[in-house]
C-alpha atoms as a PDB file:
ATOM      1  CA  UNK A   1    -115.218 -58.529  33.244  1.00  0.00           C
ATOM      2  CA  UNK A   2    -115.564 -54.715  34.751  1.00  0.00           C
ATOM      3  CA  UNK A   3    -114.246 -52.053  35.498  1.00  0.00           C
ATOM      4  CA  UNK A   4    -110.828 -53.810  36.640  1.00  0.00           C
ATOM      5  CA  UNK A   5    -107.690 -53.105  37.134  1.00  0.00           C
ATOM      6  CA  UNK A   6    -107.863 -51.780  33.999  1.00  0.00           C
ATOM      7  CA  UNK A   7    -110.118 -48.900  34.689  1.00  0.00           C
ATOM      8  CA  UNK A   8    -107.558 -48.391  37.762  1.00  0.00           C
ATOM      9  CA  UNK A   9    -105.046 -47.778  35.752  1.00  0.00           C
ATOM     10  CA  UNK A  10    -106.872 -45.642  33.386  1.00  0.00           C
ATOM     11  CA  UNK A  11    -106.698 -42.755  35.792  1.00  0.00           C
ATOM     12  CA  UNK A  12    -102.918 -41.841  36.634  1.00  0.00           C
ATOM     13  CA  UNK A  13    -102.027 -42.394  40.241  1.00  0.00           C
ATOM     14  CA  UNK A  14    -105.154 -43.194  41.448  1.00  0.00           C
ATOM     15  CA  UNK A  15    -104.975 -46.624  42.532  1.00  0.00           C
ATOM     16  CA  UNK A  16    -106.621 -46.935  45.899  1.00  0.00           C
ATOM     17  CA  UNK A  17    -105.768 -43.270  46.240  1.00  0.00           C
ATOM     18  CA  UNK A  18    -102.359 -44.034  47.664  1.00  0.00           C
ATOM     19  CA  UNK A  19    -100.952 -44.713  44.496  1.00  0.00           C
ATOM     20  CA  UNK A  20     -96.974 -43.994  44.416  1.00  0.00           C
ATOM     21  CA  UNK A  21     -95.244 -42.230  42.140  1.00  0.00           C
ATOM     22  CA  UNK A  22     -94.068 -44.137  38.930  1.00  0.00           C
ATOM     23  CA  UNK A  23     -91.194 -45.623  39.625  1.00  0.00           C
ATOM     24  CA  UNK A  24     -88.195 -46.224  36.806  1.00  0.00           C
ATOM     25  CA  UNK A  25     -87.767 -49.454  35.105  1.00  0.00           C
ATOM     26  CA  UNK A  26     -89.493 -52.620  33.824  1.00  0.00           C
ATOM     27  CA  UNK A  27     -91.862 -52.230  36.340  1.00  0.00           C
ATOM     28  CA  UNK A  28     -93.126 -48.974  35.669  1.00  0.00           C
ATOM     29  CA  UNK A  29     -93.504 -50.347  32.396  1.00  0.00           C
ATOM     30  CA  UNK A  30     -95.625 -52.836  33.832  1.00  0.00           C
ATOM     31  CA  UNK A  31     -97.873 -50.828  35.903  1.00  0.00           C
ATOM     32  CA  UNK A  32     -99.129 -48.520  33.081  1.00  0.00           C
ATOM     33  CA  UNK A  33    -102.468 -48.377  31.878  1.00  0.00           C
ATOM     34  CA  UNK A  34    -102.369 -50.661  29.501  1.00  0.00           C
ATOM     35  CA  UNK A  35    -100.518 -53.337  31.023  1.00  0.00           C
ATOM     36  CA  UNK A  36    -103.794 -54.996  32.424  1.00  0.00           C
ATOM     37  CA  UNK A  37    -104.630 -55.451  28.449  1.00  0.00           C
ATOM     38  CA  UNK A  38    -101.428 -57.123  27.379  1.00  0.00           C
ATOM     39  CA  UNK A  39    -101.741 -59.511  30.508  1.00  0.00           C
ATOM     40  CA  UNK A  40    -105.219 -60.760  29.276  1.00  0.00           C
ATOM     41  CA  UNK A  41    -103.843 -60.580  25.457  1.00  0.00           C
ATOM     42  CA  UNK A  42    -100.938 -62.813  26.751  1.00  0.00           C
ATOM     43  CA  UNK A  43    -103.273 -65.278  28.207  1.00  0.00           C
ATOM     44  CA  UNK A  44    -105.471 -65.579  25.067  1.00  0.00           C
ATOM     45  CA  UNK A  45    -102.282 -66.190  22.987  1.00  0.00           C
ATOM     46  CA  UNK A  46    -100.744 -68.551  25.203  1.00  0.00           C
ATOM     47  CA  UNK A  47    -103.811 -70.623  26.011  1.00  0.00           C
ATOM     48  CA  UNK A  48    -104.916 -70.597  22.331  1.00  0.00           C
ATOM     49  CA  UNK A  49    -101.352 -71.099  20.757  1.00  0.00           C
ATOM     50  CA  UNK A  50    -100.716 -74.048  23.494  1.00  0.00           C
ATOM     51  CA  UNK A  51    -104.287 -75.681  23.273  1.00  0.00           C
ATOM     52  CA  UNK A  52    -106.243 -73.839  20.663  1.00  0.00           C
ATOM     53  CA  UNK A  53    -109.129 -72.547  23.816  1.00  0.00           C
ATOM     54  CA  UNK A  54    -110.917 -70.230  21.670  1.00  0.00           C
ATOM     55  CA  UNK A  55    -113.570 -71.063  19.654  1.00  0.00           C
ATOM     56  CA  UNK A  56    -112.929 -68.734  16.967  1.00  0.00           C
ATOM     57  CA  UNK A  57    -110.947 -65.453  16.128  1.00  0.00           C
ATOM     58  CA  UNK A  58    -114.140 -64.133  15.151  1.00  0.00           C
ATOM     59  CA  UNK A  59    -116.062 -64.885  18.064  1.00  0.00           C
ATOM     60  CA  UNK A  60    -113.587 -63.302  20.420  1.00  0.00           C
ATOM     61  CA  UNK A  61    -113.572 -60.088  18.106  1.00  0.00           C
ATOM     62  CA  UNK A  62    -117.113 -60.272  18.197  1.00  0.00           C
ATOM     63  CA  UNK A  63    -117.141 -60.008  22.005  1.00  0.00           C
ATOM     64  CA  UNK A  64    -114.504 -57.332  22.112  1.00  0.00           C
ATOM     65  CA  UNK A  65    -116.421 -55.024  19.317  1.00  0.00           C
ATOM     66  CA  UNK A  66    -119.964 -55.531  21.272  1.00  0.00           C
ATOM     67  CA  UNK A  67    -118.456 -54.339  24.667  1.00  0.00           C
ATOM     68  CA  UNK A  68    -116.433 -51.185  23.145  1.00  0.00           C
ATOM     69  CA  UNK A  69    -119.460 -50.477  21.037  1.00  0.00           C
ATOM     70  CA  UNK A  70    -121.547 -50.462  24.292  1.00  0.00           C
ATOM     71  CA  UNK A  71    -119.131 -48.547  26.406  1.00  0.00           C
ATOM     72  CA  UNK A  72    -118.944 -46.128  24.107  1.00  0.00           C
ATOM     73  CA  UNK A  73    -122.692 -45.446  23.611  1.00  0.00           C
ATOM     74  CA  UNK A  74    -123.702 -45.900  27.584  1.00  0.00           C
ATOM     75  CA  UNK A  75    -120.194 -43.524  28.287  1.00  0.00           C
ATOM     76  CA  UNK A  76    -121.495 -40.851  26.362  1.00  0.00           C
ATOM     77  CA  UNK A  77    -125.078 -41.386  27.230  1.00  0.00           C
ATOM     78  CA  UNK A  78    -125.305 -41.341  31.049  1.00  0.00           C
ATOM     79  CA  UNK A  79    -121.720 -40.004  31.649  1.00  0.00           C
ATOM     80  CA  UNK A  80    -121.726 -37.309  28.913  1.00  0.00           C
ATOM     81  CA  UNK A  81    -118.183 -38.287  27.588  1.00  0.00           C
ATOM     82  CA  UNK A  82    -116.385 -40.917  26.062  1.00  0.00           C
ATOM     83  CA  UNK A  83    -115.012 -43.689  28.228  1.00  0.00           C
ATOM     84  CA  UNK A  84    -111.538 -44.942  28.465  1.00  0.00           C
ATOM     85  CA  UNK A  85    -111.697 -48.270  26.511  1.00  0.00           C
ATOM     86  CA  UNK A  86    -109.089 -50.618  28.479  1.00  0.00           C
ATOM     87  CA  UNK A  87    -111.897 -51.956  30.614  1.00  0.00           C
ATOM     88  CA  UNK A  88    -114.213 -52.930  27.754  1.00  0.00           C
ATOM     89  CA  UNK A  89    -111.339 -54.504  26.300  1.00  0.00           C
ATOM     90  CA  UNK A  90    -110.744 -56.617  28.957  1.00  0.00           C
ATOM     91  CA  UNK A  91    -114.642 -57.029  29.747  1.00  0.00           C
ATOM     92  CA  UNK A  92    -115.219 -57.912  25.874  1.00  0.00           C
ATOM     93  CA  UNK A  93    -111.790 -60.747  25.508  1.00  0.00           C
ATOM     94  CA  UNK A  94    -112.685 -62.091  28.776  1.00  0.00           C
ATOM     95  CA  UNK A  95    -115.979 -63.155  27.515  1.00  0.00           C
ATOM     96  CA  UNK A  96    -114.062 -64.033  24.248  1.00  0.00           C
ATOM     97  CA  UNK A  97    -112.203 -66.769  26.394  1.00  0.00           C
ATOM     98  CA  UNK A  98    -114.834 -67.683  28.485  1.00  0.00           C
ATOM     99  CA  UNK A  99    -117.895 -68.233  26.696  1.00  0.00           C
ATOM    100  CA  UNK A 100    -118.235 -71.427  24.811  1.00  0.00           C
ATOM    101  CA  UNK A 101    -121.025 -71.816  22.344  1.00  0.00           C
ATOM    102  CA  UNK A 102    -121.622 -72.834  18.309  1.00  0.00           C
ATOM    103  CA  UNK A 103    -123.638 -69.712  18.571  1.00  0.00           C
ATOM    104  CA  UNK A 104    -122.615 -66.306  17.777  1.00  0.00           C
ATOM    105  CA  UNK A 105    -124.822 -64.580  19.519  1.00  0.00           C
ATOM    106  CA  UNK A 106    -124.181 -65.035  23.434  1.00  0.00           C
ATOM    107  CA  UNK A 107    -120.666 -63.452  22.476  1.00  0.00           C
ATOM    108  CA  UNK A 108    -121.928 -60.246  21.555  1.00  0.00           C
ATOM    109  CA  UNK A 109    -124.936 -60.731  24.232  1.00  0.00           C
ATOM    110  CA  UNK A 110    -122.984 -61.357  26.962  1.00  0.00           C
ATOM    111  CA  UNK A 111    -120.473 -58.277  26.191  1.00  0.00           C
ATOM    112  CA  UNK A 112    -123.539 -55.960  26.171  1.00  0.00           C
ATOM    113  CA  UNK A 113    -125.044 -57.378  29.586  1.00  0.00           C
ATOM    114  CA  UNK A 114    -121.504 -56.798  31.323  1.00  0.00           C
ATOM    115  CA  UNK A 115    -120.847 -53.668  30.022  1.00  0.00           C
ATOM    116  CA  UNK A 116    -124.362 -52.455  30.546  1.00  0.00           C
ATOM    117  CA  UNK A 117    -124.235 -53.811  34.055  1.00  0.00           C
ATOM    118  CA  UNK A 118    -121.526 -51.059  34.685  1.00  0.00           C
ATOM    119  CA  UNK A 119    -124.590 -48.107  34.200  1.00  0.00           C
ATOM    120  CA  UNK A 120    -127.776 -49.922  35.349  1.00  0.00           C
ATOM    121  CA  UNK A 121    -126.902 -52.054  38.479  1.00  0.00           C
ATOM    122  CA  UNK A 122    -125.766 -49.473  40.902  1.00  0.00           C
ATOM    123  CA  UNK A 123    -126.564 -48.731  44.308  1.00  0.00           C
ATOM    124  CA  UNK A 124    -125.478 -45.458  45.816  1.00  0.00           C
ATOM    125  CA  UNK A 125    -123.198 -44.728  43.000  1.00  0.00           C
ATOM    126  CA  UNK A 126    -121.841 -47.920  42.931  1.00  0.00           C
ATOM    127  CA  UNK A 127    -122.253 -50.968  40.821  1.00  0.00           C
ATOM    128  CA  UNK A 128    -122.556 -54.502  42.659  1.00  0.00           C
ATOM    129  CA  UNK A 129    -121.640 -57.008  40.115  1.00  0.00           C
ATOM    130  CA  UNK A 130    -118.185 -57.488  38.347  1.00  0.00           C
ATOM    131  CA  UNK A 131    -119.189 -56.380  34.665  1.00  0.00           C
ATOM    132  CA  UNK A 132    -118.037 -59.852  33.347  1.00  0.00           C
ATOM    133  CA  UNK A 133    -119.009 -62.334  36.124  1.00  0.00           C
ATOM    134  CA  UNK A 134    -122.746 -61.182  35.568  1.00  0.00           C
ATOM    135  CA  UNK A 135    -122.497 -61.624  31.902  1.00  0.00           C
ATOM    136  CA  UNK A 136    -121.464 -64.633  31.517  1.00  0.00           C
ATOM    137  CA  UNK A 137    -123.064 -65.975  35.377  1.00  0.00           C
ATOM    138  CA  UNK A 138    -126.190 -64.820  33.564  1.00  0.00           C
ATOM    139  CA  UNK A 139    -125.362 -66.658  30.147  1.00  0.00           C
ATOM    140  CA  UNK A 140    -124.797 -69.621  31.797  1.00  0.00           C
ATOM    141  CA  UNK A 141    -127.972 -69.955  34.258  1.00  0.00           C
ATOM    142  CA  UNK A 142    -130.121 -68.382  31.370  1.00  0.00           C
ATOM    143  CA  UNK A 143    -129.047 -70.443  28.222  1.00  0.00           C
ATOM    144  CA  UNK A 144    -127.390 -73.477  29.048  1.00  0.00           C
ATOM    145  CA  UNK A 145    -128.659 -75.476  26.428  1.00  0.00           C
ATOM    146  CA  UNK A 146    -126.555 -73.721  24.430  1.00  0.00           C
ATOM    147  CA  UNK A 147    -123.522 -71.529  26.326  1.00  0.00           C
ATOM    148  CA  UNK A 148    -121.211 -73.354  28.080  1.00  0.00           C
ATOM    149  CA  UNK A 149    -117.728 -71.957  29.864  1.00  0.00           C
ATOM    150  CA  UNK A 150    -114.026 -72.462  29.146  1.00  0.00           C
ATOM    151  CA  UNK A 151    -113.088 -75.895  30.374  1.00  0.00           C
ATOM    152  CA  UNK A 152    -109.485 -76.745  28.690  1.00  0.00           C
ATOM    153  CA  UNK A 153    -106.679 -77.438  31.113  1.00  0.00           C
ATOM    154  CA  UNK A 154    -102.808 -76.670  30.168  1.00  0.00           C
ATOM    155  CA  UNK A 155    -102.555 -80.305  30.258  1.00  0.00           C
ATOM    156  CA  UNK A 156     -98.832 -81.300  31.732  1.00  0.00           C
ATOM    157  CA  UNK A 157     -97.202 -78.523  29.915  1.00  0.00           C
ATOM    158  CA  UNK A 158     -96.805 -75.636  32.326  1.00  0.00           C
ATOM    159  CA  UNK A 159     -94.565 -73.531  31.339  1.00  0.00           C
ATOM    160  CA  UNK A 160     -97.383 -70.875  30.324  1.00  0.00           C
ATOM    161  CA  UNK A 161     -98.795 -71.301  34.009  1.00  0.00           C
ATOM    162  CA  UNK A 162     -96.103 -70.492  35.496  1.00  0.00           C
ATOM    163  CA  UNK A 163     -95.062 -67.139  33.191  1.00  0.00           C
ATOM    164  CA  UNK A 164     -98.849 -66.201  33.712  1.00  0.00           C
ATOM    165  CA  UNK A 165     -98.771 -66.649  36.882  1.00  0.00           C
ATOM    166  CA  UNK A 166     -95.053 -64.721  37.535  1.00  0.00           C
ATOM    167  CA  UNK A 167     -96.402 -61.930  35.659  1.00  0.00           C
ATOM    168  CA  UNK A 168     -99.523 -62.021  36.838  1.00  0.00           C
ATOM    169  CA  UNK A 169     -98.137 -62.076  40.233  1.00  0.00           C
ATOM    170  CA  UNK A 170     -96.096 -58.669  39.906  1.00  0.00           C
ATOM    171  CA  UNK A 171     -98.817 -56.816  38.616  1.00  0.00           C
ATOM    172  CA  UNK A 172    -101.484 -57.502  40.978  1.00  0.00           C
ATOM    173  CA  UNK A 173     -98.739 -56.878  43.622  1.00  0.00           C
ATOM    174  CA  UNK A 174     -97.947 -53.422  41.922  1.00  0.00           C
ATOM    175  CA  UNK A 175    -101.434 -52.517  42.315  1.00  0.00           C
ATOM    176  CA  UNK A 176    -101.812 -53.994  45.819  1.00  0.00           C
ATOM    177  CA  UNK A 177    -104.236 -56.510  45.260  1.00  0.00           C
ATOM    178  CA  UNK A 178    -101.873 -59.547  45.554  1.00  0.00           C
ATOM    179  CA  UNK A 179    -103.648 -60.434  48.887  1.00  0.00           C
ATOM    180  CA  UNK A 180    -106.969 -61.491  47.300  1.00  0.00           C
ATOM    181  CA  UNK A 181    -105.507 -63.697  44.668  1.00  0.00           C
ATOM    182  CA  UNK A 182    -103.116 -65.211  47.455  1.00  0.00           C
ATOM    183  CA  UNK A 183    -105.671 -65.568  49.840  1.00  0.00           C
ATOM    184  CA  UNK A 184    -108.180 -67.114  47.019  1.00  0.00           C
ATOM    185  CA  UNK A 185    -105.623 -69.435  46.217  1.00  0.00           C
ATOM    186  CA  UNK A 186    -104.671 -71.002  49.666  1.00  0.00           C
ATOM    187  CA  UNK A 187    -108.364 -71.014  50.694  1.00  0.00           C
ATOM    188  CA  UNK A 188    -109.331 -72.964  47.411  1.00  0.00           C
ATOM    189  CA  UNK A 189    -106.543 -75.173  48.117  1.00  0.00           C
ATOM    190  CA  UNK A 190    -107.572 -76.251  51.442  1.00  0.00           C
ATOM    191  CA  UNK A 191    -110.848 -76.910  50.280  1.00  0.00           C
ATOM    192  CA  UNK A 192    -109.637 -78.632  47.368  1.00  0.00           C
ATOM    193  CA  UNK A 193    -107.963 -81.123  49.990  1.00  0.00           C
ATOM    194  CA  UNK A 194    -111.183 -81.228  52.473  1.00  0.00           C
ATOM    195  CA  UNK A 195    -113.416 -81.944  49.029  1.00  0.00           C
ATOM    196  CA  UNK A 196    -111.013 -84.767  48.292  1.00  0.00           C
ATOM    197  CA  UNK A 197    -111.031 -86.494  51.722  1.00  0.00           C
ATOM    198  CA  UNK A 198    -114.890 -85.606  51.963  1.00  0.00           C
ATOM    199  CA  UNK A 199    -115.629 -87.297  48.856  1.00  0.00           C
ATOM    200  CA  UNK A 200    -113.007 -89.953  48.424  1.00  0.00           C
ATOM    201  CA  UNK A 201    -111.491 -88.974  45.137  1.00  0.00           C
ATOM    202  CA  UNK A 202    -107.513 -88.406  44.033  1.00  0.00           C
ATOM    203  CA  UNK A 203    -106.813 -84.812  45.672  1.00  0.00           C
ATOM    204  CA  UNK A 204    -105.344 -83.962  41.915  1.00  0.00           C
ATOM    205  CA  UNK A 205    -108.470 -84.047  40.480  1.00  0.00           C
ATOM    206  CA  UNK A 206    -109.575 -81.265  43.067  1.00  0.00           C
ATOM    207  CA  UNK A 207    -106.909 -79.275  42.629  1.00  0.00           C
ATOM    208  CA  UNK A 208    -106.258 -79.286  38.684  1.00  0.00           C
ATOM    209  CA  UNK A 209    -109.120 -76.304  38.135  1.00  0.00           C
ATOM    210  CA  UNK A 210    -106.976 -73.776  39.308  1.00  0.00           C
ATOM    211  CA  UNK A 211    -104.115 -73.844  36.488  1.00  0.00           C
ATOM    212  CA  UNK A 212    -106.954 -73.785  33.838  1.00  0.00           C
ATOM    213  CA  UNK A 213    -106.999 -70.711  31.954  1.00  0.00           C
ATOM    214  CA  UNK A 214    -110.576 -69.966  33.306  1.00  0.00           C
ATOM    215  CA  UNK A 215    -109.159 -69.587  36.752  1.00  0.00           C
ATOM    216  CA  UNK A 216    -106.194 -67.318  35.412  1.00  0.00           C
ATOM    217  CA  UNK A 217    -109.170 -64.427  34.542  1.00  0.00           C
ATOM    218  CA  UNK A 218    -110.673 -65.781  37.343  1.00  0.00           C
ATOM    219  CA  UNK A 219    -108.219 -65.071  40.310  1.00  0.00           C
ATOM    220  CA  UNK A 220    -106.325 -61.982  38.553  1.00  0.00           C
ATOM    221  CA  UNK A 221    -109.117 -59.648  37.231  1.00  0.00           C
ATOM    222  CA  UNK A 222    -113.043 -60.607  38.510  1.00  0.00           C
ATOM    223  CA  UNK A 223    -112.249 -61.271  42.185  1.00  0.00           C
ATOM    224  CA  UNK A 224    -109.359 -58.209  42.350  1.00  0.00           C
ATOM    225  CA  UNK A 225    -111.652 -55.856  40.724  1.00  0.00           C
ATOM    226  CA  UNK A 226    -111.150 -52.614  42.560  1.00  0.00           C
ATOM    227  CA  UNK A 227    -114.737 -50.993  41.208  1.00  0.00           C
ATOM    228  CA  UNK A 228    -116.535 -54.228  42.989  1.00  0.00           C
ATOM    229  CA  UNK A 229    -114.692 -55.179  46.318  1.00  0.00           C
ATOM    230  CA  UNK A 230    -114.790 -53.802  49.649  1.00  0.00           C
ATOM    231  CA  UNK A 231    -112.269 -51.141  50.541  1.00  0.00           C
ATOM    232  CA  UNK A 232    -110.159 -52.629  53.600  1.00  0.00           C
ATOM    233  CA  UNK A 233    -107.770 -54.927  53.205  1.00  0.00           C
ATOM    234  CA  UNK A 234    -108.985 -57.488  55.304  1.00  0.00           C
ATOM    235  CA  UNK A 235    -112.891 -57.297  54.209  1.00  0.00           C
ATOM    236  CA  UNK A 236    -111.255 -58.231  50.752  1.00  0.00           C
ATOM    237  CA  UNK A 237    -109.603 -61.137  52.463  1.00  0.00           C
ATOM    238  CA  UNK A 238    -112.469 -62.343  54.090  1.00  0.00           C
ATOM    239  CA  UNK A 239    -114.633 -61.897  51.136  1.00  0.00           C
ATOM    240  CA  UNK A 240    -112.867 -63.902  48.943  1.00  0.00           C
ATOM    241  CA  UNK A 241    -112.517 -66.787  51.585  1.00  0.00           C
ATOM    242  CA  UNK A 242    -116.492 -67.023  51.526  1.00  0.00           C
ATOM    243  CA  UNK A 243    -116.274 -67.000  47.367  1.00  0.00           C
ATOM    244  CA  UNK A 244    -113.779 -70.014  47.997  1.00  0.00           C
ATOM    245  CA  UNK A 245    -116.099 -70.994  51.090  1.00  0.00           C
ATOM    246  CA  UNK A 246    -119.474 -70.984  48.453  1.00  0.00           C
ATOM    247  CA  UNK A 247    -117.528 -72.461  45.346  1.00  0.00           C
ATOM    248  CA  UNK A 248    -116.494 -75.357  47.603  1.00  0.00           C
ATOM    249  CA  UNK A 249    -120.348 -76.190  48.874  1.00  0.00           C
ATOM    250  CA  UNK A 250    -121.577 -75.422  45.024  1.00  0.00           C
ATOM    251  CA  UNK A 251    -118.887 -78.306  44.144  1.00  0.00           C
ATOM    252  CA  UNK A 252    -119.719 -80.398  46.622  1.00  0.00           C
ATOM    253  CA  UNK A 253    -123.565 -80.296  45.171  1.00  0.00           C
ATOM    254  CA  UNK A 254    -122.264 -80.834  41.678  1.00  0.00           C
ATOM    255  CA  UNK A 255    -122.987 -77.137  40.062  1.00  0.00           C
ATOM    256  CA  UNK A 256    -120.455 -76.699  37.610  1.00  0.00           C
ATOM    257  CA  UNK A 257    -119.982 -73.264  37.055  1.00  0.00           C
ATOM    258  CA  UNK A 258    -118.842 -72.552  41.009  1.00  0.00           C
ATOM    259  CA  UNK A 259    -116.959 -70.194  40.913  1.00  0.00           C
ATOM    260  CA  UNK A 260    -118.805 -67.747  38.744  1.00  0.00           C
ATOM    261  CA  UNK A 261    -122.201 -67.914  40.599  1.00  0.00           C
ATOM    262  CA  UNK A 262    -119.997 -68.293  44.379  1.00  0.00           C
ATOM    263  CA  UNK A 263    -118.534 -64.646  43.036  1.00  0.00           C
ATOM    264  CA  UNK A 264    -121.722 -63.811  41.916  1.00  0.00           C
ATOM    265  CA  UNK A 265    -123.981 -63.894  44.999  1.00  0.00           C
ATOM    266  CA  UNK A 266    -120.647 -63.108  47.984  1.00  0.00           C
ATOM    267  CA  UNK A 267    -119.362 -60.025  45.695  1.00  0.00           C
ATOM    268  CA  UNK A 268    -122.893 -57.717  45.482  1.00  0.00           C
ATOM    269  CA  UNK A 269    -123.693 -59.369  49.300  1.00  0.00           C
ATOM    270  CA  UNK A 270    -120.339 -57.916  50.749  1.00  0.00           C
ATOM    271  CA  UNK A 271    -120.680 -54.544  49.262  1.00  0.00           C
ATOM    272  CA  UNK A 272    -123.852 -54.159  50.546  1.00  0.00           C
ATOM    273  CA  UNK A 273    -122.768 -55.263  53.420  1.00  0.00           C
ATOM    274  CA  UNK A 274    -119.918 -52.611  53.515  1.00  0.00           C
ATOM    275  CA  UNK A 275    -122.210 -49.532  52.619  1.00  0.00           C
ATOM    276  CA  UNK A 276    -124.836 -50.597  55.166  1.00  0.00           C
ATOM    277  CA  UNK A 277    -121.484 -50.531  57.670  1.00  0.00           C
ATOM    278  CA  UNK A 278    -120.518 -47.386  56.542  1.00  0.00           C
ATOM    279  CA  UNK A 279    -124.006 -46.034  56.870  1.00  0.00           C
ATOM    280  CA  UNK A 280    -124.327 -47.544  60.034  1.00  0.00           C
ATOM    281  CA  UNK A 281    -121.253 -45.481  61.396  1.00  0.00           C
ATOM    282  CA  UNK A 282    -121.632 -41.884  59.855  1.00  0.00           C
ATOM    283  CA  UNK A 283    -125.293 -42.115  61.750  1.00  0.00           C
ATOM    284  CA  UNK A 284    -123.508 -43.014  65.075  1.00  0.00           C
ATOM    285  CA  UNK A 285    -121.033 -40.448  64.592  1.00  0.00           C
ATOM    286  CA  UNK A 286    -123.546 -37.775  64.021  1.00  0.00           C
ATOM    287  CA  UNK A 287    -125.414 -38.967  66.785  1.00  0.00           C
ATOM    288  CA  UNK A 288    -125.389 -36.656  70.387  1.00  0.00           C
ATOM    289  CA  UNK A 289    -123.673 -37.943  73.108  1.00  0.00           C
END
């Protein structure tokens, strides 16, 4: 997955550069740096303990070694120190969940393409892709005879939804990105309800995808990654209403892995976008009257 919130967290106060003071509590327990972690640890355990979703213990460790093992090297190679390893945790066990294969090797693969990602794909400084949604996007176009992506629903039982999503919920709002889940939510909602009068089918089938545990990684670490989303607060809005907008046509042409290529091609797009804008502005301001 990336550079997340994570990586946010791995630098004390820094979170958007506004970040307050820690405050006293449960929830400053929450909103330390390795609180991103545990989240993504709690989902694994409560997916796999509810509905056995991973393929294997050793797969998933696989993923998680190959990502650390890369972050460390490419750290220390084009940063000159060693890297803070939260991020490549979460990069590595995302892929752990996400990937589905009898293979072993797109695990480790797709680790090393997300993590490298994070060095190679920049542009001004900045890398365009979240870590994890190129990985496995690229898995998934490239070897599809053989990778697949999570698919397992929490069936009827929902208690673990609805702890995910309470805790979930309070630490994206800690870190002031509860917005883009919320507004990824209602906006895949309403389409879920257009798709369903558009094609004729039960509106629960349309809907059911987002209390999957693919859409729980989905919605509270690749699309709220602060390394790969515009900076204002309602550019992040809008962004993830065209990664809703883009899933819902995708759907509606019957590509299956949506929401992973919608976020792929809007993401890069809108910072581009951004830094052209930016650009675009410092010129004007320099500019004589």
């Amino acid at each position: 997955m990336s550079e997340q919130i994570a990586e946010q967290n791995s630098t004390p106060n820094t979170t958007q550069g506004t970040a307050k003071p820690a405050s006293r509590g449960l929830l400053a327990i929450l909103d330390s740096r390795f609180t991103p972690p545990v989240f993504i640890t709690l989902i694994l355990l409560a997916g796999h303990l509810s509905f056995g979703m991973l393929e294997s213990y050793q797969k998933t460790l696989l993923a998680i070694a190959a990502s650390i093992v890369t972050e460390l090297v490419l750290g220390r190679f084009f940063m000159g120190k060693w890297p803070h390893l939260a991020s490549a945790y979460i990069t590595g066990i995302s892929v752990g969940i996400l990937v589905r294969s009898p293979a072993y090797w797109p695990f480790a693969l797709g680790a090393m393409i997300s993590i490298t990602s994070k060095y190679l794909l920049r542009y001004k400084g900045r890398h365009l892709w979240n870590p994890s949604n190129l990985g496995i996007s690229a898995l998934l176009f490239l070897a599809g005879d053989i990778v697949a992506s999570l698919s397992i629903q929490w069936g009827n039982f929902l208690l673990p939804i609805f702890v995910i999503w309470a805790l979930g919920s309070v630490i994206i709002w800690r870190l002031r990105r509860f917005h883009i889940t919320a507004t990824y939510a209602f906006f895949f909602l309403a389409f879920a309800f257009l798709r369903s009068y558009m094609l004729g089918v039960p509106w629960q089938s349309e809907i059911a995808p987002i209390t999957s545990p693919e859409y729980q990684l989905f919605m509270f670490f690749m699309i709220t990654d602060p390394k790969t989303t515009v900076k204002s607060k309602r550019g992040q809005c809008i962004v993830v209403f065209m990664v809703a907008l883009v899933e819902m046509l995708m759907r509606l042409d019957r590509v299956i892995y949506a929401p992973f290529y919608a976020l792929f091609f809007v993401g890069p797009a809108a910072l581009l976008i951004e830094m052209w804008w930016q650009s675009r502005r410092v010129q004007m301001a320099g500019t004589p009257a």
